[in-house]
PDB file of N, CA and C in Angstrom:
ATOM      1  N   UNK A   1      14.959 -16.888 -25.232  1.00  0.00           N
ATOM      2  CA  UNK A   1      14.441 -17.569 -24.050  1.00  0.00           C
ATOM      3  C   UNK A   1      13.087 -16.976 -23.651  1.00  0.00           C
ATOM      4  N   UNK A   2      12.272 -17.875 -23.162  1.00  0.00           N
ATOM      5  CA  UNK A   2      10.580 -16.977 -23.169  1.00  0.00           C
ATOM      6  C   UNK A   2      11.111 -16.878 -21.338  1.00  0.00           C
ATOM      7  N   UNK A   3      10.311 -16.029 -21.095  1.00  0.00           N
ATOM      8  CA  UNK A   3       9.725 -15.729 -19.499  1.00  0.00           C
ATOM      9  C   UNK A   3       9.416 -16.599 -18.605  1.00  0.00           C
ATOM     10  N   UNK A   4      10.474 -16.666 -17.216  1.00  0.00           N
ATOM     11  CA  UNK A   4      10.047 -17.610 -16.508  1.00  0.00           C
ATOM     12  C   UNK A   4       8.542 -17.337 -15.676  1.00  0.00           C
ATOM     13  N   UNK A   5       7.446 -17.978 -15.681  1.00  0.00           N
ATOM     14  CA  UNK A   5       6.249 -17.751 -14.794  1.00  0.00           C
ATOM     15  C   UNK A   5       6.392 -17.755 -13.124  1.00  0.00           C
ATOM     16  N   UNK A   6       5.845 -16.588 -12.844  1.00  0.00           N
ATOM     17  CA  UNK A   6       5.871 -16.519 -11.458  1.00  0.00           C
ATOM     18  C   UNK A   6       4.807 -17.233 -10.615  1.00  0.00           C
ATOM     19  N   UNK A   7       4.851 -18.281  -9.257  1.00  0.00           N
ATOM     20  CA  UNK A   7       4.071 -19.526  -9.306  1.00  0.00           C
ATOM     21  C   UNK A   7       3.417 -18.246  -8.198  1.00  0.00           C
ATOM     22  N   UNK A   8       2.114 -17.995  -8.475  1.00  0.00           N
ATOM     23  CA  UNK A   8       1.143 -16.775  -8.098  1.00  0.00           C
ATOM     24  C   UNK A   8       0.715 -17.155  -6.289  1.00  0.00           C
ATOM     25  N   UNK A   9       0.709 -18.479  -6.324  1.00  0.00           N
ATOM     26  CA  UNK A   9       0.389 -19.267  -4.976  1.00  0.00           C
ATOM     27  C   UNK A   9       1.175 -18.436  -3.902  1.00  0.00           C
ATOM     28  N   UNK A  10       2.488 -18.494  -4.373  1.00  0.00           N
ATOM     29  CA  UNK A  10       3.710 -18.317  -3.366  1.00  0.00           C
ATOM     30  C   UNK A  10       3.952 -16.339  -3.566  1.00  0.00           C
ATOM     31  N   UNK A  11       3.800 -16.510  -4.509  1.00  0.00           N
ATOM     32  CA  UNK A  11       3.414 -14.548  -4.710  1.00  0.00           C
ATOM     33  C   UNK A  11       2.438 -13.556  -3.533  1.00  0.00           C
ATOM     34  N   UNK A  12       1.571 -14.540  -3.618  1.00  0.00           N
ATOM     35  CA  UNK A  12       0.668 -13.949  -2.593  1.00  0.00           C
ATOM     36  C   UNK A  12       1.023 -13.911  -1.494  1.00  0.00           C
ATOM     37  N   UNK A  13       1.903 -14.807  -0.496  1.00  0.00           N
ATOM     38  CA  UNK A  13       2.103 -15.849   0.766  1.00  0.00           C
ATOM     39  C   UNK A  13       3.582 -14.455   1.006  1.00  0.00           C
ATOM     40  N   UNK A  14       4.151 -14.208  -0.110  1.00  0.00           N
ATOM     41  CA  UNK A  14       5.635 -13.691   0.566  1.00  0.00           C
ATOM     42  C   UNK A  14       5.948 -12.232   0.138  1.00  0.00           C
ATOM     43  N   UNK A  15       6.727 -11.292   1.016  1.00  0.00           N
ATOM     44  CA  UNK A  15       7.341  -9.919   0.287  1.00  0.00           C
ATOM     45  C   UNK A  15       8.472 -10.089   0.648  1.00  0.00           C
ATOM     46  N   UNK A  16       9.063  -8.998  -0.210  1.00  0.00           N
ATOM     47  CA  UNK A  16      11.002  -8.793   0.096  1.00  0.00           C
ATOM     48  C   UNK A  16      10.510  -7.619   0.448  1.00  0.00           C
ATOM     49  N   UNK A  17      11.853  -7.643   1.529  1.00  0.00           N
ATOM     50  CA  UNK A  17      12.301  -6.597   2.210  1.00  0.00           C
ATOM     51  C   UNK A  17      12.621  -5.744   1.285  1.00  0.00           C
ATOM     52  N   UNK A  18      13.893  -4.230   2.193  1.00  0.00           N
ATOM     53  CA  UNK A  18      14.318  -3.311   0.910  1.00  0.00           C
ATOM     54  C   UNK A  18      15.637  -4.393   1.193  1.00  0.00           C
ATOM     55  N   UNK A  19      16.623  -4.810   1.915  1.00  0.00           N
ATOM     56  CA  UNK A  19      17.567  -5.918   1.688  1.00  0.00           C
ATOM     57  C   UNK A  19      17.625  -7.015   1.049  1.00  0.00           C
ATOM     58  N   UNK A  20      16.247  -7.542   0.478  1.00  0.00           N
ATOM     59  CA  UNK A  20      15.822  -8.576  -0.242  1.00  0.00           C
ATOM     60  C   UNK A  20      15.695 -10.064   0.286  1.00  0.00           C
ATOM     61  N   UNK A  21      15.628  -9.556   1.473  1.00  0.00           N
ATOM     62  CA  UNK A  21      15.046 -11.066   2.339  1.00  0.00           C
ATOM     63  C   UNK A  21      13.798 -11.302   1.921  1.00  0.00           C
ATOM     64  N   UNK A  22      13.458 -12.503   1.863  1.00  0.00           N
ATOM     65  CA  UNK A  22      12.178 -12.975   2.465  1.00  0.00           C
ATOM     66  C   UNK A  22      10.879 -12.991   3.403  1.00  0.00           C
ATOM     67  N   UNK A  23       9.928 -12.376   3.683  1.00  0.00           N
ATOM     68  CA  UNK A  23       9.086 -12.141   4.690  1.00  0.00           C
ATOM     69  C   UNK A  23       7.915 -13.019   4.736  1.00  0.00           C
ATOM     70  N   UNK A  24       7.014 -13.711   5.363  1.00  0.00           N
ATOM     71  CA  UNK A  24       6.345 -14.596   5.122  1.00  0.00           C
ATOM     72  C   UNK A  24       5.187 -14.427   6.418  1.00  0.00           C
ATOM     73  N   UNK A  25       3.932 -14.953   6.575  1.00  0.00           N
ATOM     74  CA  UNK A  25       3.397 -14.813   8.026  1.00  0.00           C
ATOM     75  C   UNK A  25       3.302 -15.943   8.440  1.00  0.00           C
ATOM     76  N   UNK A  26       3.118 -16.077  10.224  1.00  0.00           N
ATOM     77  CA  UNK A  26       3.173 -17.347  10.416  1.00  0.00           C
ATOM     78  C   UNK A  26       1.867 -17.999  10.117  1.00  0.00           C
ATOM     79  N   UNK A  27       1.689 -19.239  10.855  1.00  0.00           N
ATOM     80  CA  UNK A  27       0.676 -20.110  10.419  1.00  0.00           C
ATOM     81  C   UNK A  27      -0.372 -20.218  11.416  1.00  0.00           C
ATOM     82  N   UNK A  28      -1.159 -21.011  11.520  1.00  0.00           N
ATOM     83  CA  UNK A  28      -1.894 -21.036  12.775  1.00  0.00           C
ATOM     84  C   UNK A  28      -3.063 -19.954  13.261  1.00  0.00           C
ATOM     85  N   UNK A  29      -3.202 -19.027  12.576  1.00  0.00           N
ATOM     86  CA  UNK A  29      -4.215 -17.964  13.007  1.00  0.00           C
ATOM     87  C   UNK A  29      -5.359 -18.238  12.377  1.00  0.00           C
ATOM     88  N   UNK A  30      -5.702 -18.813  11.528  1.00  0.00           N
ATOM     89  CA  UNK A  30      -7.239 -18.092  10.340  1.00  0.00           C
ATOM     90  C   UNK A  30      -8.401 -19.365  11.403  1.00  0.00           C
ATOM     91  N   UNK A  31      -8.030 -20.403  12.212  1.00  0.00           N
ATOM     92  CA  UNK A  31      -9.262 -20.509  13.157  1.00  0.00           C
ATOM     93  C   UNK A  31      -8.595 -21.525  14.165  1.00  0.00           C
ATOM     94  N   UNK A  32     -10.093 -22.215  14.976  1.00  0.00           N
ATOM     95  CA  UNK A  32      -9.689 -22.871  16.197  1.00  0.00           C
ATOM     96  C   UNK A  32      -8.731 -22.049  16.997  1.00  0.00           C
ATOM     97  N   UNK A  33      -9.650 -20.209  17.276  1.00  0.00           N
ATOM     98  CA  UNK A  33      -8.271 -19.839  17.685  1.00  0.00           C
ATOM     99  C   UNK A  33      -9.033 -19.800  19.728  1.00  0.00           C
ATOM    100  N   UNK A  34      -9.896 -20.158  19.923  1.00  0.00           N
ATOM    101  CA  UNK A  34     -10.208 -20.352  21.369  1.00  0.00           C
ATOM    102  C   UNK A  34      -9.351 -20.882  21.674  1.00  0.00           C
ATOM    103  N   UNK A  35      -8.893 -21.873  21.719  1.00  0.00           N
ATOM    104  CA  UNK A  35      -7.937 -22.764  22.341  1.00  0.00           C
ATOM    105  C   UNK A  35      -6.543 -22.232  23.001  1.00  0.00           C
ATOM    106  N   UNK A  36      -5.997 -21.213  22.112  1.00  0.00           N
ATOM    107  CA  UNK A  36      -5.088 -20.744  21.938  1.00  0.00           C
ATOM    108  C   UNK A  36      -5.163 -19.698  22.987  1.00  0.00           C
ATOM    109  N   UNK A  37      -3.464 -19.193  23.294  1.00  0.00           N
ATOM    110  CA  UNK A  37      -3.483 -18.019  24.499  1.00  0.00           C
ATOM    111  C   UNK A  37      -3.702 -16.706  23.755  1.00  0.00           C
ATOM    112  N   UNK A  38      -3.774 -16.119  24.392  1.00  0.00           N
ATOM    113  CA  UNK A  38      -3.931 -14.584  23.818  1.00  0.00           C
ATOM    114  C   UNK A  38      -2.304 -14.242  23.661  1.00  0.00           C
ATOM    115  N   UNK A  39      -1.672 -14.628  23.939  1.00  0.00           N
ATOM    116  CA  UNK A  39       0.188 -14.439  23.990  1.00  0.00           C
ATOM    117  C   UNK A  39       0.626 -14.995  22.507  1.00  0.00           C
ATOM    118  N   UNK A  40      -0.023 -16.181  22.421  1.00  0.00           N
ATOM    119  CA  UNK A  40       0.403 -17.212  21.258  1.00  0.00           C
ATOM    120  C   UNK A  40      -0.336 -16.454  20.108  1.00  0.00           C
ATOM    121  N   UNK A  41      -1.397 -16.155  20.432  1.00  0.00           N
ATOM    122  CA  UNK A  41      -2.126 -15.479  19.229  1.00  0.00           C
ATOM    123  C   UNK A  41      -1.469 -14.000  18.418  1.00  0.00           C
ATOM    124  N   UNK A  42      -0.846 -13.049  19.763  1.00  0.00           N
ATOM    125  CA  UNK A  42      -0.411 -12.000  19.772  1.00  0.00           C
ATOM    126  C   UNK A  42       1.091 -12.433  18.895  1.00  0.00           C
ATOM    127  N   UNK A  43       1.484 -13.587  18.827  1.00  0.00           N
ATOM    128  CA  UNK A  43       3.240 -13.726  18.571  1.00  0.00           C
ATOM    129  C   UNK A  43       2.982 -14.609  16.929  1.00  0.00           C
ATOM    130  N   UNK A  44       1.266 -14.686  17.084  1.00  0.00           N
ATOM    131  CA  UNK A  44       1.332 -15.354  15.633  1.00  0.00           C
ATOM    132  C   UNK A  44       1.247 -13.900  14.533  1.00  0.00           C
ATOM    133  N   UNK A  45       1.073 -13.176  15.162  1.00  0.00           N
ATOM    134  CA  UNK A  45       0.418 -11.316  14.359  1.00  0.00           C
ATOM    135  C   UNK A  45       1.857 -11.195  13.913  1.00  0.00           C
ATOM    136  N   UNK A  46       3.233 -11.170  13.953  1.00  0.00           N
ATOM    137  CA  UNK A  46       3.979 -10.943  13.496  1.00  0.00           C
ATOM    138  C   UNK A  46       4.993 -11.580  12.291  1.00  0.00           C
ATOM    139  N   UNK A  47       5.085 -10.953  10.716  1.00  0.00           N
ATOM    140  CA  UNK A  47       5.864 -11.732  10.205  1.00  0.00           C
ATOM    141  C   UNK A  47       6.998 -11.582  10.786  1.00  0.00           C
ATOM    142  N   UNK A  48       7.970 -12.811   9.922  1.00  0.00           N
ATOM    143  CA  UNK A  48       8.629 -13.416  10.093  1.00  0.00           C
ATOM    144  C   UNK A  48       9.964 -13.970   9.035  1.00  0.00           C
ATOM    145  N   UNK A  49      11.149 -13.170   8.726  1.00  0.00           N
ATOM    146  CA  UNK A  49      11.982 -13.574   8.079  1.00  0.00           C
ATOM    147  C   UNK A  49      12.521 -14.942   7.459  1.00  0.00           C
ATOM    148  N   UNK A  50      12.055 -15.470   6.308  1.00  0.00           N
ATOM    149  CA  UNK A  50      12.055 -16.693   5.740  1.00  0.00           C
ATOM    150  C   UNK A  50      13.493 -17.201   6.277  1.00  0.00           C
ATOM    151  N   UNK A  51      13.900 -18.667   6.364  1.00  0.00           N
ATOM    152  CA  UNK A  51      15.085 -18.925   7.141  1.00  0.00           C
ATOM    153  C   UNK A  51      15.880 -19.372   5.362  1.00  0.00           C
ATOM    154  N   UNK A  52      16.955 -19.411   5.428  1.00  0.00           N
ATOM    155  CA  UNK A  52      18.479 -19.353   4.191  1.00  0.00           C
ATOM    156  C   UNK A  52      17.695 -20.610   3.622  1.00  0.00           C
ATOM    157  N   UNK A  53      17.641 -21.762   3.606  1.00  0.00           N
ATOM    158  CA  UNK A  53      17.262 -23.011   2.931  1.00  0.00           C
ATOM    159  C   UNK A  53      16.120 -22.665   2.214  1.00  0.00           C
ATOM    160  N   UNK A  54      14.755 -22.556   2.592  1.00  0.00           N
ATOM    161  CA  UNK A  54      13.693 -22.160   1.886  1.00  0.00           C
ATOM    162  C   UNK A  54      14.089 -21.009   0.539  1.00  0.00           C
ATOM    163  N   UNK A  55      14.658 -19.958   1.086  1.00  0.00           N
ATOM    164  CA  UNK A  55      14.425 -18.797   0.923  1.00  0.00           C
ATOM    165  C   UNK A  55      15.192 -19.211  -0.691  1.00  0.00           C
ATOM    166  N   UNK A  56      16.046 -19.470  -0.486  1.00  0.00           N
ATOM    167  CA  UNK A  56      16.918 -20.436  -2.413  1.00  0.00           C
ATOM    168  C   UNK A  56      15.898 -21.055  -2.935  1.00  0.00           C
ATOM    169  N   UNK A  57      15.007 -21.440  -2.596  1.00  0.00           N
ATOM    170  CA  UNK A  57      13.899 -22.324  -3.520  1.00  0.00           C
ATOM    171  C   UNK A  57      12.903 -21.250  -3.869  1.00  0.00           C
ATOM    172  N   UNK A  58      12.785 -20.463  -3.058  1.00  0.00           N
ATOM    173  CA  UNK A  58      11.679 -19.424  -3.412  1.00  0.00           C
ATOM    174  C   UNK A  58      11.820 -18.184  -4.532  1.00  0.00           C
ATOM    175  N   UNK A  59      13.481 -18.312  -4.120  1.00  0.00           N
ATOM    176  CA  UNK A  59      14.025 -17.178  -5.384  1.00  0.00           C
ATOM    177  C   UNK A  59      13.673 -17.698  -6.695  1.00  0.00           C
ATOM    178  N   UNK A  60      13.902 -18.804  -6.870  1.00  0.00           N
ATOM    179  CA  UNK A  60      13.585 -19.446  -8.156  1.00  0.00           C
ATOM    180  C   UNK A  60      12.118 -19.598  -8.451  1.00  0.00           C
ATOM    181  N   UNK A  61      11.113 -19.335  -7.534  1.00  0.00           N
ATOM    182  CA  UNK A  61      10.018 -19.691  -7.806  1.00  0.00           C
ATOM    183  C   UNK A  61       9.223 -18.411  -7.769  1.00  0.00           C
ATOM    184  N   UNK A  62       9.973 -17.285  -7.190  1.00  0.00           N
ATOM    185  CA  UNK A  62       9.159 -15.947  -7.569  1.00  0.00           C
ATOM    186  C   UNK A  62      10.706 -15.359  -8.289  1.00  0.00           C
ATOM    187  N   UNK A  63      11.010 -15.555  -9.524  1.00  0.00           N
ATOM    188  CA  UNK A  63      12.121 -14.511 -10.393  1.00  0.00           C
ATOM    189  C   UNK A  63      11.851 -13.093 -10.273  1.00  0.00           C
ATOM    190  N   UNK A  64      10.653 -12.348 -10.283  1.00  0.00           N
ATOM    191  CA  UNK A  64      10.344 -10.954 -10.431  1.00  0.00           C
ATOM    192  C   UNK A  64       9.829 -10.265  -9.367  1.00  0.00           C
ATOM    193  N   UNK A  65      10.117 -11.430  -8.249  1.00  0.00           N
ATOM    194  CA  UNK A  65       9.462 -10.538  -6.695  1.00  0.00           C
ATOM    195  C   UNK A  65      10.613  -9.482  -6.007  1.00  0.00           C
TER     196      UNK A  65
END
């Protein structure tokens, strides 16, 4: 069997924990950030544990993460 490829896109975007969850950041920060509160901005700075549904599609799409 040859090597499944790891899709590099989604490599970049996610880490595992040492439990092997999922970690991901949120969205919404890189501009148009005037608009935005300084609260909303402050709550976008934190990742965020991938939720059970995603997180099965992603295993398959990073095998060696």
């Amino acid at each position: 069997m040859p090597k499944i490829k790891t899709k590099k896109a989604a490599a970049k975007r996610f880490k595992v924990t040492g439990t092997g969850k999922l970690v991901r950041n949120k969205a919404n920060k890189s501009h148009i950030l005037t608009k935005k509160t300084t609260k909303r901005k402050r709550n976008l700075r934190k990742d965020i544990v991938t939720d059970a549904s995603n997180a099965k599609v992603m295993k398959k799409i990073l095998p060696y993460l």
